[in-house]
N, C-alpha and C. Protein backbone atom coordinates (compact mmCIF):
# COMPACT_ATOMS: atom_id res chain seq x y z
N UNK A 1 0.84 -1.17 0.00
CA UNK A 1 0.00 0.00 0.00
C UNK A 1 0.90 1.24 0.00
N UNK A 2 0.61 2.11 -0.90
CA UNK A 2 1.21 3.47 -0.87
C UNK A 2 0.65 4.66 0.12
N UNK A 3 1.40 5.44 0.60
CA UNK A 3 1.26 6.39 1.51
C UNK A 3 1.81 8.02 0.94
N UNK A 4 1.38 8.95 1.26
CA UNK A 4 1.94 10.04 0.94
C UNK A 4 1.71 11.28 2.00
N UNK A 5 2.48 11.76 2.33
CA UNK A 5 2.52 12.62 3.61
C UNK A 5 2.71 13.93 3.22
N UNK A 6 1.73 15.04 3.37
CA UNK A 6 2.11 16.24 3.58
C UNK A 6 1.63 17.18 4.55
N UNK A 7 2.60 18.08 5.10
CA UNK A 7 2.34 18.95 6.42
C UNK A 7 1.76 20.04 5.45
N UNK A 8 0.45 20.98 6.27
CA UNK A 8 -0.05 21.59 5.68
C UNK A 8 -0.29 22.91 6.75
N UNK A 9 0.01 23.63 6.45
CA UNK A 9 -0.69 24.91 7.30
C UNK A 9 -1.82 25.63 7.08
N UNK A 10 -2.84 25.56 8.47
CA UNK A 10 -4.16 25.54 7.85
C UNK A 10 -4.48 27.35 8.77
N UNK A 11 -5.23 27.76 8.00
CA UNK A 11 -5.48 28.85 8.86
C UNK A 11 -5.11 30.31 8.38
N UNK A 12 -3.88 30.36 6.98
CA UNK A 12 -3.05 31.15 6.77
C UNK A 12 -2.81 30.76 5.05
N UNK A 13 -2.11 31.84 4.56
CA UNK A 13 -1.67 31.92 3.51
C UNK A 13 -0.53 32.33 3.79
N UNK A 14 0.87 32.18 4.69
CA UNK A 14 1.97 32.18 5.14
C UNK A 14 2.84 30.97 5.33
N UNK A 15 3.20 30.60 4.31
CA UNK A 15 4.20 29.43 4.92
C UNK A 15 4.71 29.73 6.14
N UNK A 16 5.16 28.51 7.10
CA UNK A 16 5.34 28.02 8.35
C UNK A 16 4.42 28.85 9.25
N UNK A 17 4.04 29.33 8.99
CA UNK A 17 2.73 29.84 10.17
C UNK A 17 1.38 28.87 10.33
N UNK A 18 0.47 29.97 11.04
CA UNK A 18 -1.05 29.07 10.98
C UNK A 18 -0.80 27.64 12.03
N UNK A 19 -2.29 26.93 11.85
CA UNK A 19 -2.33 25.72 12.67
C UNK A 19 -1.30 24.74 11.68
N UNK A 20 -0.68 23.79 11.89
CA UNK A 20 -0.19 22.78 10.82
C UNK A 20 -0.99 21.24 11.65
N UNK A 21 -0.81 20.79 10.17
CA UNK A 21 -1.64 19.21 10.34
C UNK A 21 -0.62 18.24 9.25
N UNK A 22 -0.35 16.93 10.00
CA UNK A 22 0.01 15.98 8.72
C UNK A 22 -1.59 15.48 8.04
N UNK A 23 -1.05 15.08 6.77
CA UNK A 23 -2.18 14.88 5.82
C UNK A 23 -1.71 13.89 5.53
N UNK A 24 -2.22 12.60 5.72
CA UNK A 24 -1.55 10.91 4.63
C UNK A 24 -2.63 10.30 4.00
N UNK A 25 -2.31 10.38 2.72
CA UNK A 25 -3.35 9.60 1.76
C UNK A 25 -2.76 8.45 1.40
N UNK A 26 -3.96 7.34 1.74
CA UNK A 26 -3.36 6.27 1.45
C UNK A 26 -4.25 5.69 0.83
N UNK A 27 -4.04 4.68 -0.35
CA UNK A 27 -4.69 4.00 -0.76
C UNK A 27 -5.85 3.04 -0.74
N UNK A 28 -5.90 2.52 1.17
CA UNK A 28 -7.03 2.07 1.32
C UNK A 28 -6.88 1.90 2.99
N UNK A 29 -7.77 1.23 3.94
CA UNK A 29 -7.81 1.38 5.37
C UNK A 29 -5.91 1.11 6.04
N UNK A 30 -5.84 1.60 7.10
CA UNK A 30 -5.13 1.08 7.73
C UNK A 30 -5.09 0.36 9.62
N UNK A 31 -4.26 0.15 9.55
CA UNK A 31 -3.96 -0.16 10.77
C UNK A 31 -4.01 0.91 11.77
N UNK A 32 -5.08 1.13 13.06
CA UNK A 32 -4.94 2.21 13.72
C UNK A 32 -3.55 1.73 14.45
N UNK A 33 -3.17 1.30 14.88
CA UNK A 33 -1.77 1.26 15.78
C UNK A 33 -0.78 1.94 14.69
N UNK A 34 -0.60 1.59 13.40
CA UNK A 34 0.37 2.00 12.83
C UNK A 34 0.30 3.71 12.50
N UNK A 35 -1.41 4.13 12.27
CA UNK A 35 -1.84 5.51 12.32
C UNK A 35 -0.59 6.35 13.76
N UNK A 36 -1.21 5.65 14.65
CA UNK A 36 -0.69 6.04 16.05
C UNK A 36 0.74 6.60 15.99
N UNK A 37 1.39 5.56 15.55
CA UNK A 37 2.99 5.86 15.32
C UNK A 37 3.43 6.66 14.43
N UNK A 38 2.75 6.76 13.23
CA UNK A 38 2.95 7.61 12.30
C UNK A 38 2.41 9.45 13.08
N UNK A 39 1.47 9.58 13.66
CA UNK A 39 0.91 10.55 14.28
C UNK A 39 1.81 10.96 15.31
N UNK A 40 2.66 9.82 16.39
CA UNK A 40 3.48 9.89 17.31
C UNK A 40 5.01 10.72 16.53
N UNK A 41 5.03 10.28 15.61
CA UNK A 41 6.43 10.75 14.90
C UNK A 41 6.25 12.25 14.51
N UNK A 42 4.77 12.38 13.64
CA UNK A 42 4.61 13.72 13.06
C UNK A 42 4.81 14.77 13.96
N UNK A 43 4.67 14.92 15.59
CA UNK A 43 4.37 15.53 16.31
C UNK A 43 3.77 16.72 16.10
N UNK A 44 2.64 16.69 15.37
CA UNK A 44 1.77 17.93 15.53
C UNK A 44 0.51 17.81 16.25
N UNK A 45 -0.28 18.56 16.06
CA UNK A 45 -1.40 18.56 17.30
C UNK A 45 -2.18 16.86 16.56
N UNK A 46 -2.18 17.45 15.28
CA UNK A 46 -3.06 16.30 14.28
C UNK A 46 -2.69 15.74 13.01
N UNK A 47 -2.32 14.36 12.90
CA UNK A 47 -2.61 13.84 11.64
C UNK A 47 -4.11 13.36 11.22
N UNK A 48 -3.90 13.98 9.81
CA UNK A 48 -5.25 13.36 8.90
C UNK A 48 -4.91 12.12 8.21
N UNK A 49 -5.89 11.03 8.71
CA UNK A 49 -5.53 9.84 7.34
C UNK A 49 -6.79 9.89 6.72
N UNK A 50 -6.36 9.66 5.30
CA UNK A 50 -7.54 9.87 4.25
C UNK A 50 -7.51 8.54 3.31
N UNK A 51 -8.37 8.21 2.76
CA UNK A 51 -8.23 6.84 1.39
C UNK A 51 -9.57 7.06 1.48
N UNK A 52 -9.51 6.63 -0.37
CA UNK A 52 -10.77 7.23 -1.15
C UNK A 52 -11.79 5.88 -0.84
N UNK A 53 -13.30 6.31 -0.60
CA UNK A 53 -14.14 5.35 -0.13
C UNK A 53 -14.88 5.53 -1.53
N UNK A 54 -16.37 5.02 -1.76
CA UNK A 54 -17.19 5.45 -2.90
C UNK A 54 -17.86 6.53 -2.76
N UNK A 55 -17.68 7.73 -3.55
CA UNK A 55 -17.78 8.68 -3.77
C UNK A 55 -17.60 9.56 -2.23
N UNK A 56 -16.90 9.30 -1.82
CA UNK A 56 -16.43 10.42 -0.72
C UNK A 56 -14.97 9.14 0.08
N UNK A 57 -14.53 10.74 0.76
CA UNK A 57 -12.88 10.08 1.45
C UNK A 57 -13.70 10.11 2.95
N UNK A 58 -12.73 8.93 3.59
CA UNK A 58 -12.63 8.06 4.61
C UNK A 58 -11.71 8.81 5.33
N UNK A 59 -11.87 9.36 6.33
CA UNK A 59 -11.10 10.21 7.10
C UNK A 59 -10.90 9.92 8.31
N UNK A 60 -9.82 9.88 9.41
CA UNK A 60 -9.58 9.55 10.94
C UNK A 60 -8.59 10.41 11.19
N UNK A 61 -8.54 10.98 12.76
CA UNK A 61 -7.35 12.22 12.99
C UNK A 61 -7.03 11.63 14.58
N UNK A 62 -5.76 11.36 14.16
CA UNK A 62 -5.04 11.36 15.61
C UNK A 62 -3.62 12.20 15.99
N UNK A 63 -3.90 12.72 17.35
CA UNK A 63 -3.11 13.48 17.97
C UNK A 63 -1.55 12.48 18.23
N UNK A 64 -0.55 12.90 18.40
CA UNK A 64 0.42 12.40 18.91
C UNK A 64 0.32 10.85 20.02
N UNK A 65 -1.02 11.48 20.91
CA UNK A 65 -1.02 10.34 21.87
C UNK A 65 -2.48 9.44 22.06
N UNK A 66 -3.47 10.19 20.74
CA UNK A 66 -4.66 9.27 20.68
C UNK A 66 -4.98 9.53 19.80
N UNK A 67 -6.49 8.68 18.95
CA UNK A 67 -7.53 9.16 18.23
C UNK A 67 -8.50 9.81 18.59
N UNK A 68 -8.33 11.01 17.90
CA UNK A 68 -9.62 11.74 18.15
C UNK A 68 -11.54 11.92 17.38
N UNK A 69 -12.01 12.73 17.71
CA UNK A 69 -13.15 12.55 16.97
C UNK A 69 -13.68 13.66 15.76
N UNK A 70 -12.87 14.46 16.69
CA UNK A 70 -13.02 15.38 15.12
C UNK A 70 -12.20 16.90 15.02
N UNK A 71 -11.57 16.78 14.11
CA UNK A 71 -10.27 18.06 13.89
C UNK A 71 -10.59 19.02 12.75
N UNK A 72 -11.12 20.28 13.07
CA UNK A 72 -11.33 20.91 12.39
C UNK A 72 -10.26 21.52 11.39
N UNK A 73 -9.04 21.85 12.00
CA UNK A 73 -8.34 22.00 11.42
C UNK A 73 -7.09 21.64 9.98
N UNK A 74 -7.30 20.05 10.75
CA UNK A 74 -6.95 18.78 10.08
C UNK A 74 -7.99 18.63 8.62
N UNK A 75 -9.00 18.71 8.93
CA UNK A 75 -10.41 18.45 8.25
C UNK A 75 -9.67 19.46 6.53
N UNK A 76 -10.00 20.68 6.89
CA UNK A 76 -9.62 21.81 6.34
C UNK A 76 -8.16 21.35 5.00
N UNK A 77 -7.09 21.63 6.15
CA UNK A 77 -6.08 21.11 5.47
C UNK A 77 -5.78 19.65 4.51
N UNK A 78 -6.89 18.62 4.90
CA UNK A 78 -7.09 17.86 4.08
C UNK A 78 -7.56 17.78 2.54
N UNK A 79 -8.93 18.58 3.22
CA UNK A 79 -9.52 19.14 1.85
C UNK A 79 -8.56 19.80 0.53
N UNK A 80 -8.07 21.11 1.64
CA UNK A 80 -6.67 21.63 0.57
C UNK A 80 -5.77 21.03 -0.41
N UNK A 81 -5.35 19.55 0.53
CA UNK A 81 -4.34 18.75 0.13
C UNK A 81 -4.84 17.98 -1.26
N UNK A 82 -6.17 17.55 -1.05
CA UNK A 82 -6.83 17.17 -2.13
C UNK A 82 -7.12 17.93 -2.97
N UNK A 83 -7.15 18.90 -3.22
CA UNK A 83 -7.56 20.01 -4.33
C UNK A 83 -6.22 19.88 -5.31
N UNK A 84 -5.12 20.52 -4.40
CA UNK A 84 -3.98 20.45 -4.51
C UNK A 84 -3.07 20.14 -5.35
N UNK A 85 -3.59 18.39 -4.77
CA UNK A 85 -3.06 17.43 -5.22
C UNK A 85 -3.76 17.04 -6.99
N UNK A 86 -4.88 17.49 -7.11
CA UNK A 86 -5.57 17.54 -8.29
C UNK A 86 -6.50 15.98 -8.08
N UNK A 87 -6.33 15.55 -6.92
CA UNK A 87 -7.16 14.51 -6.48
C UNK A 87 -8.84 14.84 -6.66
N UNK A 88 -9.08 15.85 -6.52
CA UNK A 88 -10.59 16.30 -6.53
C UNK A 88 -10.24 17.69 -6.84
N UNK A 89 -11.52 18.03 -7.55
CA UNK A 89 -11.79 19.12 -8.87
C UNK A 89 -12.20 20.17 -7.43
N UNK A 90 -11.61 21.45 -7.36
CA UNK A 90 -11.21 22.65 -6.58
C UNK A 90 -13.22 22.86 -6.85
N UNK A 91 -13.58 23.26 -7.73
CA UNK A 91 -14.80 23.43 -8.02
C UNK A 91 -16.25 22.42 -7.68
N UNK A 92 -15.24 21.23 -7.01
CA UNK A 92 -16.62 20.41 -6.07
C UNK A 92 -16.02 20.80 -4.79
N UNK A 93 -17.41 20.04 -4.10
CA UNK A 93 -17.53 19.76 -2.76
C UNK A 93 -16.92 18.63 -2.60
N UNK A 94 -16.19 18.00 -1.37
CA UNK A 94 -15.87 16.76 -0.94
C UNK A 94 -16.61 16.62 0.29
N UNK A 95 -16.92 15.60 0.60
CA UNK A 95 -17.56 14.71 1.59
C UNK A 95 -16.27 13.90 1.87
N UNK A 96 -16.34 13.95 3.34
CA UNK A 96 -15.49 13.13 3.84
C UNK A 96 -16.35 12.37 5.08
N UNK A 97 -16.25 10.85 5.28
CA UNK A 97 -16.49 10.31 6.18
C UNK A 97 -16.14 10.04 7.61
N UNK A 98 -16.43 10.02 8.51
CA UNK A 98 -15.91 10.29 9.79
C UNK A 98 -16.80 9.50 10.58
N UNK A 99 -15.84 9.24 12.31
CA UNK A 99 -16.78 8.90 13.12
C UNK A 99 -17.53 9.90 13.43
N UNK A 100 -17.39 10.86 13.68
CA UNK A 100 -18.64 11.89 13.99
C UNK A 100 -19.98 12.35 12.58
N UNK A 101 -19.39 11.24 11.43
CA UNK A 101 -21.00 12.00 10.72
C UNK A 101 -19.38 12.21 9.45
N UNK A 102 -21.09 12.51 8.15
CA UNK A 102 -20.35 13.18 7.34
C UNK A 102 -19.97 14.46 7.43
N UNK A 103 -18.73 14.89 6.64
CA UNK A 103 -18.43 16.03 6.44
C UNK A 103 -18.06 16.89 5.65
N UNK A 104 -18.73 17.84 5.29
CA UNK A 104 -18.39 18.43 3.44
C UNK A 104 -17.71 19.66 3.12
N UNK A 105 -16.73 19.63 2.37
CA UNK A 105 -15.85 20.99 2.30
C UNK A 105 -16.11 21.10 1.46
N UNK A 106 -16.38 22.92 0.76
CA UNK A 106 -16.50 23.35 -0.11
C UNK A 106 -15.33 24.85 -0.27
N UNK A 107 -14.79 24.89 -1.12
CA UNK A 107 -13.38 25.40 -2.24
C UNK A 107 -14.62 27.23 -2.78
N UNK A 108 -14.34 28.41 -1.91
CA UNK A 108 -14.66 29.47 -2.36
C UNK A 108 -13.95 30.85 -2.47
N UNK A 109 -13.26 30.79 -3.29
CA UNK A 109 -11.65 31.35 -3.62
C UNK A 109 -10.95 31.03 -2.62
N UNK A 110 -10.09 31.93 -1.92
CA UNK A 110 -9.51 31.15 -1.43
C UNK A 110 -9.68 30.44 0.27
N UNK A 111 -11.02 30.70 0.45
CA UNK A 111 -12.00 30.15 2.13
C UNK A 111 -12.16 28.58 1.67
N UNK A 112 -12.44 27.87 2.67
CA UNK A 112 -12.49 26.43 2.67
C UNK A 112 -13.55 26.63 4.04
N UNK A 113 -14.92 26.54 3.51
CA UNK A 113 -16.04 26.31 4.62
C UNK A 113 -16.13 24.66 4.83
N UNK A 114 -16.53 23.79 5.88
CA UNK A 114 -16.38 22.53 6.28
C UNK A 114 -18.18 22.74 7.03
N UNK A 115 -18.99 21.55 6.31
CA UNK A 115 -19.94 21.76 6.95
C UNK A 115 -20.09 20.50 8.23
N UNK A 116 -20.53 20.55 9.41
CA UNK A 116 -19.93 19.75 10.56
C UNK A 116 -21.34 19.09 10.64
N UNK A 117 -21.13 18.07 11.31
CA UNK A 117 -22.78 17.93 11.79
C UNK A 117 -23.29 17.87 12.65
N UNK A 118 -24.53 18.60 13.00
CA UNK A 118 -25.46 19.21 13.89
C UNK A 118 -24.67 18.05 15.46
N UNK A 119 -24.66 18.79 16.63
CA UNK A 119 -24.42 18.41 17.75
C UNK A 119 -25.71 18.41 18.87
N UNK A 120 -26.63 17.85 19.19
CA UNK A 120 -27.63 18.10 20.66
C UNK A 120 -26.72 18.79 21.55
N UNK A 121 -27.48 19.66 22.20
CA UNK A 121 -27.16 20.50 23.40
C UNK A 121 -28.12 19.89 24.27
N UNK A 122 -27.40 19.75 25.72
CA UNK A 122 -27.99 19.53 26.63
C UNK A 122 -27.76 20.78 27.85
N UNK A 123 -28.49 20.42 28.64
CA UNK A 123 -28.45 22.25 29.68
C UNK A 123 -27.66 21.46 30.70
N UNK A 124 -26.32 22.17 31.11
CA UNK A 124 -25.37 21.74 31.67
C UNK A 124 -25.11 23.05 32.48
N UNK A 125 -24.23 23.03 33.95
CA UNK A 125 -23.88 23.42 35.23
C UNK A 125 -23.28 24.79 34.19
N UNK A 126 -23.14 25.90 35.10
CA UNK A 126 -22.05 26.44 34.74
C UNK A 126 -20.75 26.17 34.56
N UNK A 127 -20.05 26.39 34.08
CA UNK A 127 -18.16 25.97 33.94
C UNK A 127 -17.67 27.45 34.86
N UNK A 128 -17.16 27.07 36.02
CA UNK A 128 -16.29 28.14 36.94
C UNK A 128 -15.66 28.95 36.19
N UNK A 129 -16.04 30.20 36.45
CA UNK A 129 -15.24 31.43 35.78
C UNK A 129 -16.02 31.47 34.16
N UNK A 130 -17.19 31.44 34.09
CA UNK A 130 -17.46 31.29 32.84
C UNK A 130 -18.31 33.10 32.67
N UNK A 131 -18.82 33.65 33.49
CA UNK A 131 -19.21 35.02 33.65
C UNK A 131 -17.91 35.83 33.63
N UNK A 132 -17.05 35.67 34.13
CA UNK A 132 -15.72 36.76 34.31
C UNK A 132 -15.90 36.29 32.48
N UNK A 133 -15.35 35.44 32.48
CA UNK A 133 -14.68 35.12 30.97
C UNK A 133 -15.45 35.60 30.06
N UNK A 134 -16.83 35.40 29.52
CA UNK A 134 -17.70 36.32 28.97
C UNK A 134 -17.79 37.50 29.13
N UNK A 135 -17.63 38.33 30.24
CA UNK A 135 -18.14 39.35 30.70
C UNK A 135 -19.53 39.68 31.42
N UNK A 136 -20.29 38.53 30.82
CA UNK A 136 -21.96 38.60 31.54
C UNK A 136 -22.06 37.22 31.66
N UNK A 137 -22.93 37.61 33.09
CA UNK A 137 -23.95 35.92 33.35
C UNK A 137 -24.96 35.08 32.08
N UNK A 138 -24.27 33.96 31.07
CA UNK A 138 -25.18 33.51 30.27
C UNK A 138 -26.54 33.44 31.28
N UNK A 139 -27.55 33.17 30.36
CA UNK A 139 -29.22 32.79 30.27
C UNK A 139 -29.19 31.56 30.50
N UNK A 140 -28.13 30.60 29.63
CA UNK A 140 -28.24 29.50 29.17
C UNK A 140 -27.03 28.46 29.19
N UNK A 141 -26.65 27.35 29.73
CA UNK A 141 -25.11 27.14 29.68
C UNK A 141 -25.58 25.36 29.21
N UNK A 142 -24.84 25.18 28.05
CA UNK A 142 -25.29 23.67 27.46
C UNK A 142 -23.97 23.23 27.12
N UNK A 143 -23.99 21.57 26.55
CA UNK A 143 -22.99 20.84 26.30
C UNK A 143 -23.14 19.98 25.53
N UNK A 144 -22.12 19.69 24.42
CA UNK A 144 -22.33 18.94 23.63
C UNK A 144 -20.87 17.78 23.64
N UNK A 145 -21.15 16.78 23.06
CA UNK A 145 -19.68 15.92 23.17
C UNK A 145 -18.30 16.85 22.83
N UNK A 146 -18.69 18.21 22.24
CA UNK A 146 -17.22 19.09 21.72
C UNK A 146 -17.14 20.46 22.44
N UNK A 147 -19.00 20.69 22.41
CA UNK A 147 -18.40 22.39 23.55
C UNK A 147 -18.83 22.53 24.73
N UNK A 148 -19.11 23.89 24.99
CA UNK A 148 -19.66 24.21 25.84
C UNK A 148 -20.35 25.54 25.02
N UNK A 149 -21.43 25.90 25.41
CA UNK A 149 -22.49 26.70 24.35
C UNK A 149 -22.84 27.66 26.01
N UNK A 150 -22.72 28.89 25.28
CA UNK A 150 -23.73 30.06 26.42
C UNK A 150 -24.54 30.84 25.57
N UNK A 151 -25.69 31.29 25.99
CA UNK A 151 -26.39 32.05 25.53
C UNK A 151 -26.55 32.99 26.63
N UNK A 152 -26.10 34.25 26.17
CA UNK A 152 -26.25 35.99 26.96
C UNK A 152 -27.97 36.38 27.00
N UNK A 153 -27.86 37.08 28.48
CA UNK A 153 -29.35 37.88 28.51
C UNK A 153 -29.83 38.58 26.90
N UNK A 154 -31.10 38.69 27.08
CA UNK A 154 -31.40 39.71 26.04
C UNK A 154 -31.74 41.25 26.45
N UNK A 155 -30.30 41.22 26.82
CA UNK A 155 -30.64 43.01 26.58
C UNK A 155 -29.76 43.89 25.77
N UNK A 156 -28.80 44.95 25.62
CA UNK A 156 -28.19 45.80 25.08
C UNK A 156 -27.09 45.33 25.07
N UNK A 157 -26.35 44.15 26.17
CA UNK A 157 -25.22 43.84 26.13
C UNK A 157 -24.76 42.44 25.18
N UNK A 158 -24.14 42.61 24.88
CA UNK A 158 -23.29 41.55 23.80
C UNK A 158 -22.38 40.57 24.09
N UNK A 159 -22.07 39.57 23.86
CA UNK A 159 -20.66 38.60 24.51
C UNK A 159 -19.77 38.91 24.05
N UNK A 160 -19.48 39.89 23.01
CA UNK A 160 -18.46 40.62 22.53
C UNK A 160 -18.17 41.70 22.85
N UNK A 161 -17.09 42.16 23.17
CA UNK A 161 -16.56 43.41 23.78
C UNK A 161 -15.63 44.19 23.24
């Protein structure tokens, strides 16, 4: 099986700046232990492994010391890599498969939007220090397997400052 590795900086139009992600396209599934090591070596926050499924890529992202569930950043820079690479036409969308759901990037000069999929919120405790950090007491404080979600009073004030 062939492999191909490239570090990508996502976030920027600056070489060596921005978030960076390894990107490995490989020809077809692999071995998560061997993912692991390959991810352990890259030492960046995230490798992307990709291999083409039917009509959309097969995607998994692991950190240095696990698999994770979903890397936005990684995601992104993948997409890129595939354009790139002339693997997929700059002018489609790609779907990529994931444990969290599908996921679809779309190529609009030079932005790369990633559409994610929908998360349930549940109404969860406050998180300590979450009013200083906002600036105002949310209305609303929820949780999903990735955030933490507040919703501000409705009055004149904003969560932006």
């Amino acid at each position: 099986m062939s492999h191909e590795l490239h570090p990508v900086d996502a976030f920027t139009g600056t070489p060596f700046h921005g978030n960076t992600a390894a990107i490995c396209i490989m020809d077809g599934p692999a071995d998560p232990v061997w993912m692991q090591q390959v991810a352990g070596e890259m030492k960046y926050s995230e490798t992307a492994f990709l291999h083409p499924g039917p009509g959309s890529w097969n995607l998994k992202w692991f950190t240095p010391e696990r698999e994770v569930d979903l890397c936005g950043h990684a995601t992104i820079a993948a997409a890129f890599t595939l354009w790139t690479t002339s693997r997929e036409n700059p002018g489609s969308a790609i779907a990529f498969e994931t444990q969290s759901g599908t996921l679809t990037a779309q190529k609009d000069g030079d932005w790369i939007t990633i559409d994610f999929p929908a998360e349930p919120v549940t109404s969860a405790a406050s998180v300590p220090e979450l009013d200083k950090a906002l600036g105002v007491s949310p209305v609303f404080v929820g949780r999903n397997r990735f955030d933490i979600l507040a919703r501000a009073p409705v009055s004149g004030r904003s969560l932006h400052h």
